[in-house]
PDB file of N, CA and C in Angstrom:
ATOM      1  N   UNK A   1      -1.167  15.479  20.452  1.00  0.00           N
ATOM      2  CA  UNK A   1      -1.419  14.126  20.004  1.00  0.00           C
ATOM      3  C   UNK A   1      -2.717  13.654  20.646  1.00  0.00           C
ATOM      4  N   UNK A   2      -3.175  13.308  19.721  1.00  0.00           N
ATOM      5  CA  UNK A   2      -4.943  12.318  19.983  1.00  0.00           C
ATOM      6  C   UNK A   2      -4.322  11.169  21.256  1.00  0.00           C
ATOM      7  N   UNK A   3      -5.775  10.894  21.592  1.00  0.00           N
ATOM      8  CA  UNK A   3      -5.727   9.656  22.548  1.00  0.00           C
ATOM      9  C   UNK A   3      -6.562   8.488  21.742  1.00  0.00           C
ATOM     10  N   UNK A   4      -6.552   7.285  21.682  1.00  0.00           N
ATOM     11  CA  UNK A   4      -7.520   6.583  21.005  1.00  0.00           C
ATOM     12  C   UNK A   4      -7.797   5.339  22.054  1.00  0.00           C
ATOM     13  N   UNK A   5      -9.201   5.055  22.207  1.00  0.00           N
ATOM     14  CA  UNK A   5      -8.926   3.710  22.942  1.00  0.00           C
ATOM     15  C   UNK A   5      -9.674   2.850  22.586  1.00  0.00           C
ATOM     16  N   UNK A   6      -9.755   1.964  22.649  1.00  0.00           N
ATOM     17  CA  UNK A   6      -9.605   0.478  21.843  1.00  0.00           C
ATOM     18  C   UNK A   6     -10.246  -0.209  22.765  1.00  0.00           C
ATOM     19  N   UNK A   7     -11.461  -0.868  22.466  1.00  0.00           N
ATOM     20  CA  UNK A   7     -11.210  -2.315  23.219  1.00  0.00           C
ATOM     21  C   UNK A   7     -10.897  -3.493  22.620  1.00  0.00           C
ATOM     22  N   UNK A   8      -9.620  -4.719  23.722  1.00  0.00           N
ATOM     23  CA  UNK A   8      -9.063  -5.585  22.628  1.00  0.00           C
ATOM     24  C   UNK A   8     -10.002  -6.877  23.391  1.00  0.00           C
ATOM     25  N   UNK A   9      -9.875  -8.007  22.218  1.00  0.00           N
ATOM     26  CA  UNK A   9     -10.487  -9.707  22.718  1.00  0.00           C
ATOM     27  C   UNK A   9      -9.173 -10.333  22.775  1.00  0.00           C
ATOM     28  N   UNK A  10      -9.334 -11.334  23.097  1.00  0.00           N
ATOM     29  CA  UNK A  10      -7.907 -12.383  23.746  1.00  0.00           C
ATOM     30  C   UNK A  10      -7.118 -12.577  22.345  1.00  0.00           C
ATOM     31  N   UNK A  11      -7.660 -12.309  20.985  1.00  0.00           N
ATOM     32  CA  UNK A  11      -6.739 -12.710  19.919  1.00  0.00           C
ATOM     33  C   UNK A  11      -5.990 -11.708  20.167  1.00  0.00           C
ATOM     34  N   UNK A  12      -6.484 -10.308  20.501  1.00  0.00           N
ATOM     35  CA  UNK A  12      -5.742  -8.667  19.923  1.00  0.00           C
ATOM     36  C   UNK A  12      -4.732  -9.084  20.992  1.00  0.00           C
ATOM     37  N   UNK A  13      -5.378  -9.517  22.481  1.00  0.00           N
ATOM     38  CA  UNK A  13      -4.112  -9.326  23.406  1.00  0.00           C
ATOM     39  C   UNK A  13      -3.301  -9.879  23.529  1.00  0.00           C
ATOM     40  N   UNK A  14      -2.788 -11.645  22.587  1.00  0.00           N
ATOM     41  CA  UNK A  14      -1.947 -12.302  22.573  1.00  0.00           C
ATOM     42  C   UNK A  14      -1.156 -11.486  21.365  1.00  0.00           C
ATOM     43  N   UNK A  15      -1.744 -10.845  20.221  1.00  0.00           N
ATOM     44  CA  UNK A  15      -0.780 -10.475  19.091  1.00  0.00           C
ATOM     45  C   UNK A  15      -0.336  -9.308  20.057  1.00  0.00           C
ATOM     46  N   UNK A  16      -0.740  -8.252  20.537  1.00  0.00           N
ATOM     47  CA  UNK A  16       0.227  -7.285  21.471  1.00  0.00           C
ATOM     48  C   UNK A  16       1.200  -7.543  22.374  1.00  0.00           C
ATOM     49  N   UNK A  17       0.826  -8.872  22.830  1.00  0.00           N
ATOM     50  CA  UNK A  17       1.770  -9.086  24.095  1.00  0.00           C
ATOM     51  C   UNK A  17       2.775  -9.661  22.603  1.00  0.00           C
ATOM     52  N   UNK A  18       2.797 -10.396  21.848  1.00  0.00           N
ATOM     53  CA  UNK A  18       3.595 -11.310  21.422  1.00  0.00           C
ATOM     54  C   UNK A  18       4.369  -9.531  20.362  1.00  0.00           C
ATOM     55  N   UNK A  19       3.871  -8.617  20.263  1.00  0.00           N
ATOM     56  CA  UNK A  19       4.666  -7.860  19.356  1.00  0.00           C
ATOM     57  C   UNK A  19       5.167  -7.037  20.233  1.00  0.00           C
ATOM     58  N   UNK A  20       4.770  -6.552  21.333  1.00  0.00           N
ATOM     59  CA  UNK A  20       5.466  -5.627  22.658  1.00  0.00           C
ATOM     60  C   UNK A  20       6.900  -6.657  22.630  1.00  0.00           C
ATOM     61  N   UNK A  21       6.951  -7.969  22.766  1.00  0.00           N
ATOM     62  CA  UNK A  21       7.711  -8.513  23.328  1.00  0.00           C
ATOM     63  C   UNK A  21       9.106  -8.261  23.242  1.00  0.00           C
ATOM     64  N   UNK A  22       9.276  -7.147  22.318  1.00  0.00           N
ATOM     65  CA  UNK A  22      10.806  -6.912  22.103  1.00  0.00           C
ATOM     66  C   UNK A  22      11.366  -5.629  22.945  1.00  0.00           C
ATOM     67  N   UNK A  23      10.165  -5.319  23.650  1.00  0.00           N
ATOM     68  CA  UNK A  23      10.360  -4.084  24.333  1.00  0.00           C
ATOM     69  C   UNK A  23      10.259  -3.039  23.779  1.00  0.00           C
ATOM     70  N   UNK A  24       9.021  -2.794  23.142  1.00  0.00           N
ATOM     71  CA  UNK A  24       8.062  -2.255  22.729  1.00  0.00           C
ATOM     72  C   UNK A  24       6.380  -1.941  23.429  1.00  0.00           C
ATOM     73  N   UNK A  25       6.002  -0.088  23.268  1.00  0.00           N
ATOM     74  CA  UNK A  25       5.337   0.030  23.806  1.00  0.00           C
ATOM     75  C   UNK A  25       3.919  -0.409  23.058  1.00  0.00           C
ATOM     76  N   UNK A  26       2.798  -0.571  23.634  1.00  0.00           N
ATOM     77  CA  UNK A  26       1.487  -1.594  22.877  1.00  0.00           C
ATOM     78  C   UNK A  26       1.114  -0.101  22.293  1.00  0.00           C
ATOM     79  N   UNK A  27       1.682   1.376  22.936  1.00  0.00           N
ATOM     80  CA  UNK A  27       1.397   2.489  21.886  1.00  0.00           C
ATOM     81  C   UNK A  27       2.198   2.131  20.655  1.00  0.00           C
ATOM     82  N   UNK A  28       3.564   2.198  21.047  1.00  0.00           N
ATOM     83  CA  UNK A  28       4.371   1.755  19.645  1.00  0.00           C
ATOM     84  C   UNK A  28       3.625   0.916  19.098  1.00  0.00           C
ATOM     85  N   UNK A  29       3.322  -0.004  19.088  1.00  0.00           N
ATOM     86  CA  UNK A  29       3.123  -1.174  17.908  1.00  0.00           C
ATOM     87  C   UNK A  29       1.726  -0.889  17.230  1.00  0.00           C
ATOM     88  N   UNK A  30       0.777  -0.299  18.050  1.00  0.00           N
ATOM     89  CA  UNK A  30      -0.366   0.108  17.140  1.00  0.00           C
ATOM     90  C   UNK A  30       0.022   1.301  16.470  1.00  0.00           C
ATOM     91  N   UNK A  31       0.731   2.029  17.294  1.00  0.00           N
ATOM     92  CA  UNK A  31       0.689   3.289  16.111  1.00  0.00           C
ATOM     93  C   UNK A  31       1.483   2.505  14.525  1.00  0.00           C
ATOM     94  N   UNK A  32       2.341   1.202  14.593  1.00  0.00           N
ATOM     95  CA  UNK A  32       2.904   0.977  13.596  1.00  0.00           C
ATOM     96  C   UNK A  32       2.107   0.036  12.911  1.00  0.00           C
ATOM     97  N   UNK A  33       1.281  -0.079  13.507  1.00  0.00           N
ATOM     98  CA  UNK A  33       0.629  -1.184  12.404  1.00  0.00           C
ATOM     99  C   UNK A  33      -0.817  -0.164  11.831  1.00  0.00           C
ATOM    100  N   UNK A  34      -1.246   1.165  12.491  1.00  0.00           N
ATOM    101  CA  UNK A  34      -2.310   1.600  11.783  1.00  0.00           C
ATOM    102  C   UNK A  34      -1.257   2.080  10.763  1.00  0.00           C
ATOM    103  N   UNK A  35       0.062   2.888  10.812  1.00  0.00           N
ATOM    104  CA  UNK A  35       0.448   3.424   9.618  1.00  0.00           C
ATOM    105  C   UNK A  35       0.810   2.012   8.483  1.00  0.00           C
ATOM    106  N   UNK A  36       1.035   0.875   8.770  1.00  0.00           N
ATOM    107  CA  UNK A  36       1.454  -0.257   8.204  1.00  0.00           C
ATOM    108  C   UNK A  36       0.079  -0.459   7.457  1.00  0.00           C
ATOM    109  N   UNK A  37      -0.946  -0.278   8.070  1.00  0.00           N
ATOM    110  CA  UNK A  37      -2.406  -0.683   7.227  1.00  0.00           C
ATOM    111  C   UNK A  37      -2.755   0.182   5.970  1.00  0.00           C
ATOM    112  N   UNK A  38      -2.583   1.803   6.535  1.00  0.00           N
ATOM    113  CA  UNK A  38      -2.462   2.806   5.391  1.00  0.00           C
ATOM    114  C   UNK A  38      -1.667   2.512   4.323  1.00  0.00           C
ATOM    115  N   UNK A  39      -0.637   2.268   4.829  1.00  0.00           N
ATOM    116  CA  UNK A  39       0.741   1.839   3.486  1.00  0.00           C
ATOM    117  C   UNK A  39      -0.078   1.001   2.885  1.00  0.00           C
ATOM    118  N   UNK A  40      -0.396  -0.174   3.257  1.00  0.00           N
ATOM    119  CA  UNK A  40      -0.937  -1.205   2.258  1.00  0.00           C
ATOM    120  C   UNK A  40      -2.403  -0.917   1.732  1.00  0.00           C
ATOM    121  N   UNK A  41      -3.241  -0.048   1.980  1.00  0.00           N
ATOM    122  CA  UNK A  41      -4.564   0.438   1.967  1.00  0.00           C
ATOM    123  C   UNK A  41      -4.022   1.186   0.484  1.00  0.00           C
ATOM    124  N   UNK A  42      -3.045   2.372   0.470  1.00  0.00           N
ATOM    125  CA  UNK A  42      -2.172   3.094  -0.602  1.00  0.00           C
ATOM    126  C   UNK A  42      -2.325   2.138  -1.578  1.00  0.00           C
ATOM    127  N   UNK A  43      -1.038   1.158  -1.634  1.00  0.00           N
ATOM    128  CA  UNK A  43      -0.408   0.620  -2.207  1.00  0.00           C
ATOM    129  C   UNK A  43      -1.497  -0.291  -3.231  1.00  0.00           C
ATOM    130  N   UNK A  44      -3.050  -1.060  -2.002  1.00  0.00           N
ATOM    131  CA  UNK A  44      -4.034  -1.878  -3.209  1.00  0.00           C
ATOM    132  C   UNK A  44      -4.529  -0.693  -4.162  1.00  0.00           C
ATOM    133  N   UNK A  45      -4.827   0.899  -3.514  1.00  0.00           N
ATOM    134  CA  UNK A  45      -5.581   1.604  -4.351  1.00  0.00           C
ATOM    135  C   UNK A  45      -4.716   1.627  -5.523  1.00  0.00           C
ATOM    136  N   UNK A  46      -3.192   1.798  -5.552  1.00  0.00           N
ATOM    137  CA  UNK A  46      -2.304   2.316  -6.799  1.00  0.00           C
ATOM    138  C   UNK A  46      -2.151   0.891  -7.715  1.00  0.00           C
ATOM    139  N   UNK A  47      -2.300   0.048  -6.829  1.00  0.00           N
ATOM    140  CA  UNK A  47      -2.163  -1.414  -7.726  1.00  0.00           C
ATOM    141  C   UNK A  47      -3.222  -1.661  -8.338  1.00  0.00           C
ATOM    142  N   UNK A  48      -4.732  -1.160  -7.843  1.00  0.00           N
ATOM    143  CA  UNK A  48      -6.123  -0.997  -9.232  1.00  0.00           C
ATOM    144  C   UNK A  48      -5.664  -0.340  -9.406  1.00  0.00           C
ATOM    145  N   UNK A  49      -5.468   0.713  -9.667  1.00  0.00           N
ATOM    146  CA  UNK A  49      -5.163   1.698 -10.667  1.00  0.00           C
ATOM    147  C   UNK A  49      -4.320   1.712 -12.049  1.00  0.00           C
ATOM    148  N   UNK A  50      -3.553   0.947 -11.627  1.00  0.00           N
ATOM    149  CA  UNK A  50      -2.697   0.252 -12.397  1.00  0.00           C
ATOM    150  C   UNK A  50      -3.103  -0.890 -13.354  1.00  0.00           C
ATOM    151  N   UNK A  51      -3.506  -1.532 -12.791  1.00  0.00           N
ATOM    152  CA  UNK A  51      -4.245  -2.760 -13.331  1.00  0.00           C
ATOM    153  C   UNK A  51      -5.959  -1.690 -14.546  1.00  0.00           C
ATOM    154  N   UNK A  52      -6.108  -1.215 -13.623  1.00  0.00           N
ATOM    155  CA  UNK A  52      -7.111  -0.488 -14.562  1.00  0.00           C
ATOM    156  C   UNK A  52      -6.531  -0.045 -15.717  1.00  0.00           C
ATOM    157  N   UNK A  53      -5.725   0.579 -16.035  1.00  0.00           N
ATOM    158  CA  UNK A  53      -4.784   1.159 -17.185  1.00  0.00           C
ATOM    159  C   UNK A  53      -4.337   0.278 -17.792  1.00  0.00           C
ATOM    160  N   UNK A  54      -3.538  -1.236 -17.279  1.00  0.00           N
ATOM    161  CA  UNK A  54      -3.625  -1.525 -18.189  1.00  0.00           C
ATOM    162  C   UNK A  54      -4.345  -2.847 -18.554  1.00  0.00           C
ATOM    163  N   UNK A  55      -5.760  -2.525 -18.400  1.00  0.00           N
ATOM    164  CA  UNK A  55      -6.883  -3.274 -18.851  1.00  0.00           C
ATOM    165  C   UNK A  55      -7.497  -2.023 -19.703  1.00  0.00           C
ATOM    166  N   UNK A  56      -7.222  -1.056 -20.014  1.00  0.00           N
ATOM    167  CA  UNK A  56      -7.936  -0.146 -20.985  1.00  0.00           C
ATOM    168  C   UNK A  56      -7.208  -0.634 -21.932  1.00  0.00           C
ATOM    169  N   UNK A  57      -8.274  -0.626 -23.095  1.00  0.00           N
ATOM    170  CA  UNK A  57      -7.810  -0.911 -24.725  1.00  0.00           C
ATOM    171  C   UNK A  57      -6.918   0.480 -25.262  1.00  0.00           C
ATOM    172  N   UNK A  58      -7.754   1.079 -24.853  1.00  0.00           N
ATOM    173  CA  UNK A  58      -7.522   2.975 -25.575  1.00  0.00           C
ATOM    174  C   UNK A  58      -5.630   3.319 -24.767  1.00  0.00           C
ATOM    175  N   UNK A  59      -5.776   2.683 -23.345  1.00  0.00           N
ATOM    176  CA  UNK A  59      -4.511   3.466 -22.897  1.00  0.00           C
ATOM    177  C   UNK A  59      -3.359   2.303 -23.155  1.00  0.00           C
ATOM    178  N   UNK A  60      -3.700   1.064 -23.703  1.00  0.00           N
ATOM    179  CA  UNK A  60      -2.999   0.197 -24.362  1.00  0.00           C
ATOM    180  C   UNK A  60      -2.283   0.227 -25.644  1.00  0.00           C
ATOM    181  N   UNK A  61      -3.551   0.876 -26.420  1.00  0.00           N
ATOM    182  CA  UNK A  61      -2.799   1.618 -27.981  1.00  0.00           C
ATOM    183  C   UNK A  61      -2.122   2.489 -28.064  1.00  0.00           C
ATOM    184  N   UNK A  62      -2.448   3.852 -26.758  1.00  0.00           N
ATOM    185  CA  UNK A  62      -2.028   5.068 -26.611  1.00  0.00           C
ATOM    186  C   UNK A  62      -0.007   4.762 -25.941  1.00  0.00           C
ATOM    187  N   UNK A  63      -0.243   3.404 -25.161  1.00  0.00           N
ATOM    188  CA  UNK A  63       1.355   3.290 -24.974  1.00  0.00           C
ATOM    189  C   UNK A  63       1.989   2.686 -26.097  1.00  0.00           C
ATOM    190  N   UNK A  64       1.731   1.632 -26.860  1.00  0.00           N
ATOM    191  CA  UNK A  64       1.826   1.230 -28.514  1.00  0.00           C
ATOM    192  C   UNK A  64       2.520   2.324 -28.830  1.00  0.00           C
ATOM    193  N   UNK A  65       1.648   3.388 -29.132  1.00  0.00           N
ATOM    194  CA  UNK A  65       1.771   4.702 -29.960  1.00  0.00           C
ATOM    195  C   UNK A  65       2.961   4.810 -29.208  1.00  0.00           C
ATOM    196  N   UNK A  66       3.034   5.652 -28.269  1.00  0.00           N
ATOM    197  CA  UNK A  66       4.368   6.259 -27.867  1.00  0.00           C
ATOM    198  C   UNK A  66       5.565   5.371 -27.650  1.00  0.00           C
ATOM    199  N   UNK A  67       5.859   3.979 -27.864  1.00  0.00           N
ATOM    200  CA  UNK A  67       6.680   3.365 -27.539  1.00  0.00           C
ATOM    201  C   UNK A  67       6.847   3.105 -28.971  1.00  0.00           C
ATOM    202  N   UNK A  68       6.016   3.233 -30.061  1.00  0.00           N
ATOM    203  CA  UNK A  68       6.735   3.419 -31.365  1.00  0.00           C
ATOM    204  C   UNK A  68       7.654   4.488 -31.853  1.00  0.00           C
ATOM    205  N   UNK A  69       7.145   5.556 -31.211  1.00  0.00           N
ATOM    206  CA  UNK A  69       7.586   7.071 -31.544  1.00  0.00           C
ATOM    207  C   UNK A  69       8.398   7.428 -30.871  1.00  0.00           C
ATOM    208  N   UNK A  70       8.723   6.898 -29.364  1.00  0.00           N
ATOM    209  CA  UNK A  70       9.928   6.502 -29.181  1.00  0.00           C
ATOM    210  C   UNK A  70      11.224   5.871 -30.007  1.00  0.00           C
ATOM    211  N   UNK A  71      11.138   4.609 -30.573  1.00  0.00           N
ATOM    212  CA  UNK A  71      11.836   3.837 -31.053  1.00  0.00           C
ATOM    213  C   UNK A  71      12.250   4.763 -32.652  1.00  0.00           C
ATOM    214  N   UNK A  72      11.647   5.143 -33.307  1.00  0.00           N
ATOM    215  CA  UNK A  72      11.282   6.095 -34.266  1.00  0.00           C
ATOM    216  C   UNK A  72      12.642   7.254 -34.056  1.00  0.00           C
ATOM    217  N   UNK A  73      12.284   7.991 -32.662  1.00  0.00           N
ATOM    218  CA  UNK A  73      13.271   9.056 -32.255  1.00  0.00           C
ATOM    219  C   UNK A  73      14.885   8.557 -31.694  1.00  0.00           C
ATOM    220  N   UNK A  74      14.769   7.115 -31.606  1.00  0.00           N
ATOM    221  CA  UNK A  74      16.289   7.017 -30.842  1.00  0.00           C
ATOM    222  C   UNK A  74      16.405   6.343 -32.152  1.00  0.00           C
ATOM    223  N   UNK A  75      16.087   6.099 -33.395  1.00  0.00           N
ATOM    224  CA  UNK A  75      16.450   5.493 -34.554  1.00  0.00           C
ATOM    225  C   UNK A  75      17.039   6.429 -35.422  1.00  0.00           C
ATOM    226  N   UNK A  76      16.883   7.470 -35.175  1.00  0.00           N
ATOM    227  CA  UNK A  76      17.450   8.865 -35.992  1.00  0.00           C
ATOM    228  C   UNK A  76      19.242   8.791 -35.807  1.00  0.00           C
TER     229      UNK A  76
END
């Protein structure tokens, strides 16, 4: 395991002391908030992505299409 070190200002060291406070190590809580940042770092890339698709015209018709041809096949 890596070492990382940080220097913090009086905001970083009141949010550490105030998130240690449950008896928690200030390793614990950063290691949970860099993976907490990734998660949400993930989550904006898949949410453009999303939003990109469906702001395409082409992949708008293309679900049209298959949600007809759907309806089409469970109509049989």
């Amino acid at each position: 395991m890596a070492t990382l070190t940080i220097r913090t200002d009086p905001e970083v060291e009141r949010a550490l002391e105030s998130l240690t406070g449950d008896g928690r190590s200030r390793s614990d809580v950063v290691r949970a908030a860099i993976l907490a940042a990734e998660r949400e770092q993930r989550r904006a890339r898949l949410r453009a992505e999303a939003e990109a698709l469906r702001d395409d015209p082409g992949d708008v018709e293309a679900s049209r299409l298959l949600a007809a041809e759907m309806d089409a096949v469970r109509a049989r």
